[in-house]
Protein backbone atom coordinates (compact mmCIF):
# COMPACT_ATOMS: atom_id res chain seq x y z
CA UNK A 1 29.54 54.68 -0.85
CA UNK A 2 30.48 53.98 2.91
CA UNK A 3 27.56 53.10 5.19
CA UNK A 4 27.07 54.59 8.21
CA UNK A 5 27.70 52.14 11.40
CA UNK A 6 24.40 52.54 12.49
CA UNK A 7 22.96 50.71 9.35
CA UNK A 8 25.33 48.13 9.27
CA UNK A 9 23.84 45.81 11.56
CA UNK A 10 20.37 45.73 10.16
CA UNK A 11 21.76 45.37 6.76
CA UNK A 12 23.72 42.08 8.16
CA UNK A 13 20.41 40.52 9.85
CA UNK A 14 18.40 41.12 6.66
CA UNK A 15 20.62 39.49 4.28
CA UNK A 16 21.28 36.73 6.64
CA UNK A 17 17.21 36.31 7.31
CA UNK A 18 17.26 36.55 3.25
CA UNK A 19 19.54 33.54 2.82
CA UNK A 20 17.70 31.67 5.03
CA UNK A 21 14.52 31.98 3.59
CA UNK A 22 16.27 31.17 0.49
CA UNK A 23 17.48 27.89 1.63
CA UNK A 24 14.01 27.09 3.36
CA UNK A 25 12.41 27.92 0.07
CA UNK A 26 14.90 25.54 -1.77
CA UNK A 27 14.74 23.16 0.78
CA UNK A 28 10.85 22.79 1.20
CA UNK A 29 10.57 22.73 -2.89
CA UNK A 30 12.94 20.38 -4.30
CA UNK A 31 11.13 17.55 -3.49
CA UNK A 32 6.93 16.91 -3.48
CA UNK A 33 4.90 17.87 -0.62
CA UNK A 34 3.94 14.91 2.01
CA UNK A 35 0.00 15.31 1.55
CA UNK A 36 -1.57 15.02 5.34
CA UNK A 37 -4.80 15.41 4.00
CA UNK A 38 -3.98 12.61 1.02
CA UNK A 39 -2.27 10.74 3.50
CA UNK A 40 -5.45 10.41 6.03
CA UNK A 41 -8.17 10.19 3.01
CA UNK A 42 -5.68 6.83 2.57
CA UNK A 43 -7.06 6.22 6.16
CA UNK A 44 -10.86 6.55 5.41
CA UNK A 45 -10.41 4.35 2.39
CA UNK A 46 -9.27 1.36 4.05
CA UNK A 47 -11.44 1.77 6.80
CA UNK A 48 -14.43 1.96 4.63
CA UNK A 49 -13.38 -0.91 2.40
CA UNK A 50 -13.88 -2.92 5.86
CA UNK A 51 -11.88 -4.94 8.16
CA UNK A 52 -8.99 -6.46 6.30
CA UNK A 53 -9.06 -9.61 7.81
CA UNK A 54 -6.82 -12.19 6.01
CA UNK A 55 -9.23 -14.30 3.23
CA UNK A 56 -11.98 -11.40 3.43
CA UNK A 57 -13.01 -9.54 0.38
CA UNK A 58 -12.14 -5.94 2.14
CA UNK A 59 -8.54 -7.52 2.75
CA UNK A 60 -8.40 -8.50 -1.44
CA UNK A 61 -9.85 -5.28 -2.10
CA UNK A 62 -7.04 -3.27 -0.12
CA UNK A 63 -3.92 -5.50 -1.27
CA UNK A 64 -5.05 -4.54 -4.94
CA UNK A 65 -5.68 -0.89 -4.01
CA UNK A 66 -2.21 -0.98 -2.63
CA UNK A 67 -0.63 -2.71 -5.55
CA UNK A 68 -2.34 -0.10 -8.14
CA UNK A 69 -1.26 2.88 -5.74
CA UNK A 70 2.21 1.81 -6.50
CA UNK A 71 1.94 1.14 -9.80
CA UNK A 72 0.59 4.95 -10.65
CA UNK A 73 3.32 6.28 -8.48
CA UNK A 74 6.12 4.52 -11.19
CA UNK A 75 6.74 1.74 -8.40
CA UNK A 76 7.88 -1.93 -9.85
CA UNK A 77 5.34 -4.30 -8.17
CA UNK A 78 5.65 -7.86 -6.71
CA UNK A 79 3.12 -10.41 -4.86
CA UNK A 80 4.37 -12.53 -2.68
CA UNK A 81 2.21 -14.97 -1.61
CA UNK A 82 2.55 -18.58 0.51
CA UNK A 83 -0.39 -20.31 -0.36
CA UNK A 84 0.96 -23.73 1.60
CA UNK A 85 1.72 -21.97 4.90
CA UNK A 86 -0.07 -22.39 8.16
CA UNK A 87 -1.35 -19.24 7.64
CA UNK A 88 -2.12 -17.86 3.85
CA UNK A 89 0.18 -15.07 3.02
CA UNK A 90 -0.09 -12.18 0.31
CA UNK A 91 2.74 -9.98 0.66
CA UNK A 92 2.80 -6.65 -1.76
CA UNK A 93 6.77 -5.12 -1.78
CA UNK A 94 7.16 -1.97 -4.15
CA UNK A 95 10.98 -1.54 -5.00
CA UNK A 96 12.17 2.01 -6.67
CA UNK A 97 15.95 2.49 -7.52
CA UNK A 98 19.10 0.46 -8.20
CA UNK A 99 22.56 -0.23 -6.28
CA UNK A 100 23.50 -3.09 -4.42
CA UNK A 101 22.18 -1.10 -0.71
CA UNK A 102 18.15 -1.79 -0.21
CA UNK A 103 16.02 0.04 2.57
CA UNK A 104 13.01 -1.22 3.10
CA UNK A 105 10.30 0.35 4.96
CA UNK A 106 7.55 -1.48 5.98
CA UNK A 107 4.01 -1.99 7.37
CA UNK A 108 1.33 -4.47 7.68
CA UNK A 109 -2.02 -3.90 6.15
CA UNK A 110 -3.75 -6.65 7.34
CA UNK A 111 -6.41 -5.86 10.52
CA UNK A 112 -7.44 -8.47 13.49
CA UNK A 113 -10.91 -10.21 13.29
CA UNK A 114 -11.71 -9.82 16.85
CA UNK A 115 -11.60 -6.83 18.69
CA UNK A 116 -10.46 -9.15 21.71
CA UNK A 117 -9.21 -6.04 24.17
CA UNK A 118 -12.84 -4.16 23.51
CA UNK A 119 -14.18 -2.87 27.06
CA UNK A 120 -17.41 -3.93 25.79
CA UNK A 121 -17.66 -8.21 26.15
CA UNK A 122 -20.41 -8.04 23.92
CA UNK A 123 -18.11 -6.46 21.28
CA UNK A 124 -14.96 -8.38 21.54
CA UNK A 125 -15.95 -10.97 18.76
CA UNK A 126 -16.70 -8.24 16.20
CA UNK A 127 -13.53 -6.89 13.98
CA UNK A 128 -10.98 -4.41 14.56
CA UNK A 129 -11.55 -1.33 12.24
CA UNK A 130 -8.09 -0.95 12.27
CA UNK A 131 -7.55 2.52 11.17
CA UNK A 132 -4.56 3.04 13.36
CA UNK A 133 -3.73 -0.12 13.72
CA UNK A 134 -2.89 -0.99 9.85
CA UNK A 135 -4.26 1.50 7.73
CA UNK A 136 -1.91 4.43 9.27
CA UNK A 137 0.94 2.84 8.61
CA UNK A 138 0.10 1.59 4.80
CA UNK A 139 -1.34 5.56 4.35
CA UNK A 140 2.37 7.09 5.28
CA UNK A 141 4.24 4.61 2.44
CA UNK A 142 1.84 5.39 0.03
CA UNK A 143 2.14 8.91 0.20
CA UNK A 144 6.13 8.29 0.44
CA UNK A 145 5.67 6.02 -2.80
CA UNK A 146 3.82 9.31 -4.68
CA UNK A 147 6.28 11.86 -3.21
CA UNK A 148 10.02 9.77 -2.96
CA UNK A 149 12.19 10.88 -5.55
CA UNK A 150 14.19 7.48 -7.55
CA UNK A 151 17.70 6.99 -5.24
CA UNK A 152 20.28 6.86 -7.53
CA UNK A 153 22.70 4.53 -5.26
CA UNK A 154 20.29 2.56 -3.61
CA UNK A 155 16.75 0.66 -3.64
CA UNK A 156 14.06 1.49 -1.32
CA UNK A 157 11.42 -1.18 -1.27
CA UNK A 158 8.07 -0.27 0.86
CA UNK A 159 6.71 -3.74 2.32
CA UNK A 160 3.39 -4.29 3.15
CA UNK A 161 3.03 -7.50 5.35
CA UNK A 162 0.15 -10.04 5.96
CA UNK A 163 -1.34 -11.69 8.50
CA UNK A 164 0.70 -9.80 11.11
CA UNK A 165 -2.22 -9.03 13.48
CA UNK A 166 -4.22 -12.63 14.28
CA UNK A 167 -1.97 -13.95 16.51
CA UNK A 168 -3.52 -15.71 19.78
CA UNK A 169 -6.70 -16.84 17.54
CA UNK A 170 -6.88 -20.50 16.76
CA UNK A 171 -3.36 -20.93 17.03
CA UNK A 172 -2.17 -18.56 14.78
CA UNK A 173 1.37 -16.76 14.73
CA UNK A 174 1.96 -12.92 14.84
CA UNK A 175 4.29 -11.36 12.42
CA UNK A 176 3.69 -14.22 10.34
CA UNK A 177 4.12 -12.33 6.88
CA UNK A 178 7.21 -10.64 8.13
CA UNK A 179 8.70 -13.55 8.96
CA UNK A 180 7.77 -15.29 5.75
CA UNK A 181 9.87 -12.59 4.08
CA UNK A 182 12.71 -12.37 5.60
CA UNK A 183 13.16 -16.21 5.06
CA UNK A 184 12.86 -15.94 1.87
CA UNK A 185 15.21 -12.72 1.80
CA UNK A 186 17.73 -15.21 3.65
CA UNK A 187 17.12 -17.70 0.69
CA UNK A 188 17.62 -14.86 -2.00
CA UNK A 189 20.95 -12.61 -0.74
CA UNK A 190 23.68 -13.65 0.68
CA UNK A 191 24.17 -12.78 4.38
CA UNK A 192 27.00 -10.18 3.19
CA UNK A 193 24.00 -8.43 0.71
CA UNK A 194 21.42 -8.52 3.05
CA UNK A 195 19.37 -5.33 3.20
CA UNK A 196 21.60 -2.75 5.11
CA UNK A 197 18.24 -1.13 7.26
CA UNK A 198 14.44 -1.95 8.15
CA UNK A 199 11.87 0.62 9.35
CA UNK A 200 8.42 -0.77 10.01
CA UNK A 201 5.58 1.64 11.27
CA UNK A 202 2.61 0.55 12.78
CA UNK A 203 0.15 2.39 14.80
CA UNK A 204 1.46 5.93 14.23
CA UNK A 205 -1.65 7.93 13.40
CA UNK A 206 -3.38 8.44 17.37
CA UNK A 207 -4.34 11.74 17.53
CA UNK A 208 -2.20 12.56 20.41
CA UNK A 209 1.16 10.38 19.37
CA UNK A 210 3.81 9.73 21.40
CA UNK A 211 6.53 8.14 19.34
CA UNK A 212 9.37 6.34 22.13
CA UNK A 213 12.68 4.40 21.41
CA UNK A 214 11.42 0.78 21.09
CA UNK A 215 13.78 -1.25 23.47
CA UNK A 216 14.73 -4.01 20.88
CA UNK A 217 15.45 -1.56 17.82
CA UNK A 218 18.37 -1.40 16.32
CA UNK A 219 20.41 2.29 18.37
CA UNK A 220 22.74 4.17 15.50
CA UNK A 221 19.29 4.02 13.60
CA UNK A 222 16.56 4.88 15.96
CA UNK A 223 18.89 7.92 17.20
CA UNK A 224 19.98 8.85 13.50
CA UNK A 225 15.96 9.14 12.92
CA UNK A 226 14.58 10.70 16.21
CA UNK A 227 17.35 13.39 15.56
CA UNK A 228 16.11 14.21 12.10
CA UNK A 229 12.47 14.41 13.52
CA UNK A 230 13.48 16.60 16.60
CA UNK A 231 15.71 18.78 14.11
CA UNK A 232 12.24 19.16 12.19
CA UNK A 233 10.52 20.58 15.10
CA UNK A 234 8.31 16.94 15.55
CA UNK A 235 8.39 16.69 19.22
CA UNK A 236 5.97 13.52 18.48
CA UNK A 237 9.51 11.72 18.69
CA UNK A 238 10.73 11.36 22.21
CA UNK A 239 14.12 10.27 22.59
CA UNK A 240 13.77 7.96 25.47
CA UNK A 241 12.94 4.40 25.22
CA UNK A 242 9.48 2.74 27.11
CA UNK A 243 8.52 -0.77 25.45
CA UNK A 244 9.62 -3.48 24.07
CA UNK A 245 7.86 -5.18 21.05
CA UNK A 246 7.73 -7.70 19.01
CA UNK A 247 6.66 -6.42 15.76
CA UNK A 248 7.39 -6.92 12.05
CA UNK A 249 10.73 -5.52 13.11
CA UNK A 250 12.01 -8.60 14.73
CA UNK A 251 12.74 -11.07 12.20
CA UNK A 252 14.89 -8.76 10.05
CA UNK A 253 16.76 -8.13 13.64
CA UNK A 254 16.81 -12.17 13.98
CA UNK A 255 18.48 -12.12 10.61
CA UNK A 256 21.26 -9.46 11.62
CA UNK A 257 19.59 -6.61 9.67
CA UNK A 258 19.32 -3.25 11.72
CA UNK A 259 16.10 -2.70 12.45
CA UNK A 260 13.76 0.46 14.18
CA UNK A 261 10.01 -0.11 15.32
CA UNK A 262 8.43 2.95 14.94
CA UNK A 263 5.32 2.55 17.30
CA UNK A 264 2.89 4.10 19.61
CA UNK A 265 1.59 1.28 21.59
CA UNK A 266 -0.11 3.66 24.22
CA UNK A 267 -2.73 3.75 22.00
CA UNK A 268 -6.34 3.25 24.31
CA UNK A 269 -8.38 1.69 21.26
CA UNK A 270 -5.97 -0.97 20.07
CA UNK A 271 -7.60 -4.11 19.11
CA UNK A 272 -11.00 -2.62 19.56
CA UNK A 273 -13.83 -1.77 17.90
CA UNK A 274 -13.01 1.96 18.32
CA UNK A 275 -10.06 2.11 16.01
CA UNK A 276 -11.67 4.01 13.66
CA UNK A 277 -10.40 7.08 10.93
CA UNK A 278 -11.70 9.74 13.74
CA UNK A 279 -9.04 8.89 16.22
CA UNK A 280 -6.55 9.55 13.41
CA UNK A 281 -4.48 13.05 12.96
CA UNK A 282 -3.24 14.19 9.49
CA UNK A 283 -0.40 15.84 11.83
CA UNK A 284 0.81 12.81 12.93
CA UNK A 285 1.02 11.13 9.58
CA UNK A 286 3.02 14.21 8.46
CA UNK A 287 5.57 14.09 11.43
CA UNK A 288 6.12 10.42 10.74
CA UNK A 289 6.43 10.39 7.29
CA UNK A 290 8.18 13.97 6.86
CA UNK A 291 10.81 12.73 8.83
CA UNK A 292 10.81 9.29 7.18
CA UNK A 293 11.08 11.25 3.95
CA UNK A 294 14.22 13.21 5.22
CA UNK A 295 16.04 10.33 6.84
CA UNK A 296 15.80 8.20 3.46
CA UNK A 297 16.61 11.80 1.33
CA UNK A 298 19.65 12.41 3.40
């Protein structure tokens, strides 16, 4: 049967919006769902628990919620602790995969004890909540941990540092647990082995986020990753670079690993008492760890 000329367009742009829809469908069901919802109950839970401070009981409490998390999600489990450091350490790293090429996402879990930047003088000796500043972060590689299918060619390894957020108080270093791992990665691989990326989040829940190039991370990465979240419709990511940090990003980069700090810092309740769960967005835990999710399923 010959169509007439006048159908022959619409037929075209139907089967073409068909296909599409077939791909999206394939696309969007191949893999688990990234739970928002799951993802900021994660939130609320450490928030509740308390603040994490380093030797509290909240902080035990959350570094064996963590390691349990990762355990039901099929995740092989280690502790790495430093008992004999300046500053006591408990690392948790979940690794998933085999190959010779590791990833390793990261983020710290650990909250400050004073809320030191609190426009309130009267509160600046209480804790942080830390519910952006922590718990957001350690909420988006969870969720990753339940959802991440097992990379055939490589290992991912989600780290969740220590005693990253004390720094300034009684002498004590920031990034201390970072750094304390990446020694101890130097120690392990050869320089040739080392892990061949590092993404750390931290502070990427604030309701309205604004996600910038960090001056210090590594470029091919940063640009490979804001183009996958732009691509995805997260405008969340902007493409142009406004701080410069130093975060549990820089001692892989001091080791020669390629690193990206994925950060808000314009965040108006950092290291106050106002850090709390309600100043968190599901959405923004979604566009981070959607895109995280499509960068390391690429």
């Amino acid at each position: 049967m010959k169509l007439k000329s006048k159908w022959l367009i619409p037929l075209i742009v139907i089967g073409f919006l068909g296909s599409i829809g077939f791909a999206m469908f394939f696309l969007t069901n191949q893999f688990p769902r990234f739970d928002a919802d799951r993802a900021y109950r994660d939130v609320v839970f450490q928030e509740n628990l308390g603040a994490r401070t380093p030797g509290s009981e909240a902080h035990q409490k959350a570094g064996e919620w963590i390691q349990n998390e990762l355990n039901n999600s099929g995740w092989t489990v280690e502790v790495q602790d430093c008992s004999n450091c300046s500053q006591t350490v408990t690392n948790i790293i979940g690794k998933l995969g085999a190959g010779n090429e590791i990833i390793i996402l990261g983020a710290h879990y650990d909250s400050r004890i004073y809320a030191d930047q609190d426009p309130n003088s009267a509160k600046q000796f209480e804790p942080v909540p830390g519910a952006n500043d922590g718990a957001s972060g350690v909420a988006i590689l969870l969720e990753l941990a339940r959802i991440l299918p097992k990379p055939s060619q490589k290992q991912v390894w989600l780290v969740f540092f220590d005693a990253e957020d004390n720094g300034g108080i009684n002498d004590q270093e920031w990034i201390y647990g970072s750094r304390y791992f990446v020694e101890k990665l130097k120690v392990q691989f050869l320089p040739e082995n080392l892990p061949a990326a590092a993404i750390i989040v931290d502070m990427v829940g604030d309701q309205d986020l604004n996600i910038y190039y960090e001056a210090n991370s590594t470029s091919v990465l940063k640009e490979e990753i804001w183009k996958i979240a732009n691509q995805l419709g997260y405008s969340q990511f902007i493409p142009s670079t406004k701080h410069r940090m130093l975060d549990d990003h820089t001692p892989f980069l001091e080791a020669g690993i390629p690193a990206v700090d994925i950060i808000d810092f314009d965040y108006p309740y950092w290291h106050t008492t106002q850090d709390t769960s309600d100043r968190v967005s599901g959405e923004s835990l979604e566009a981070v760890g959607v895109t995280l999710f499509h960068w390391l399923t690429k």
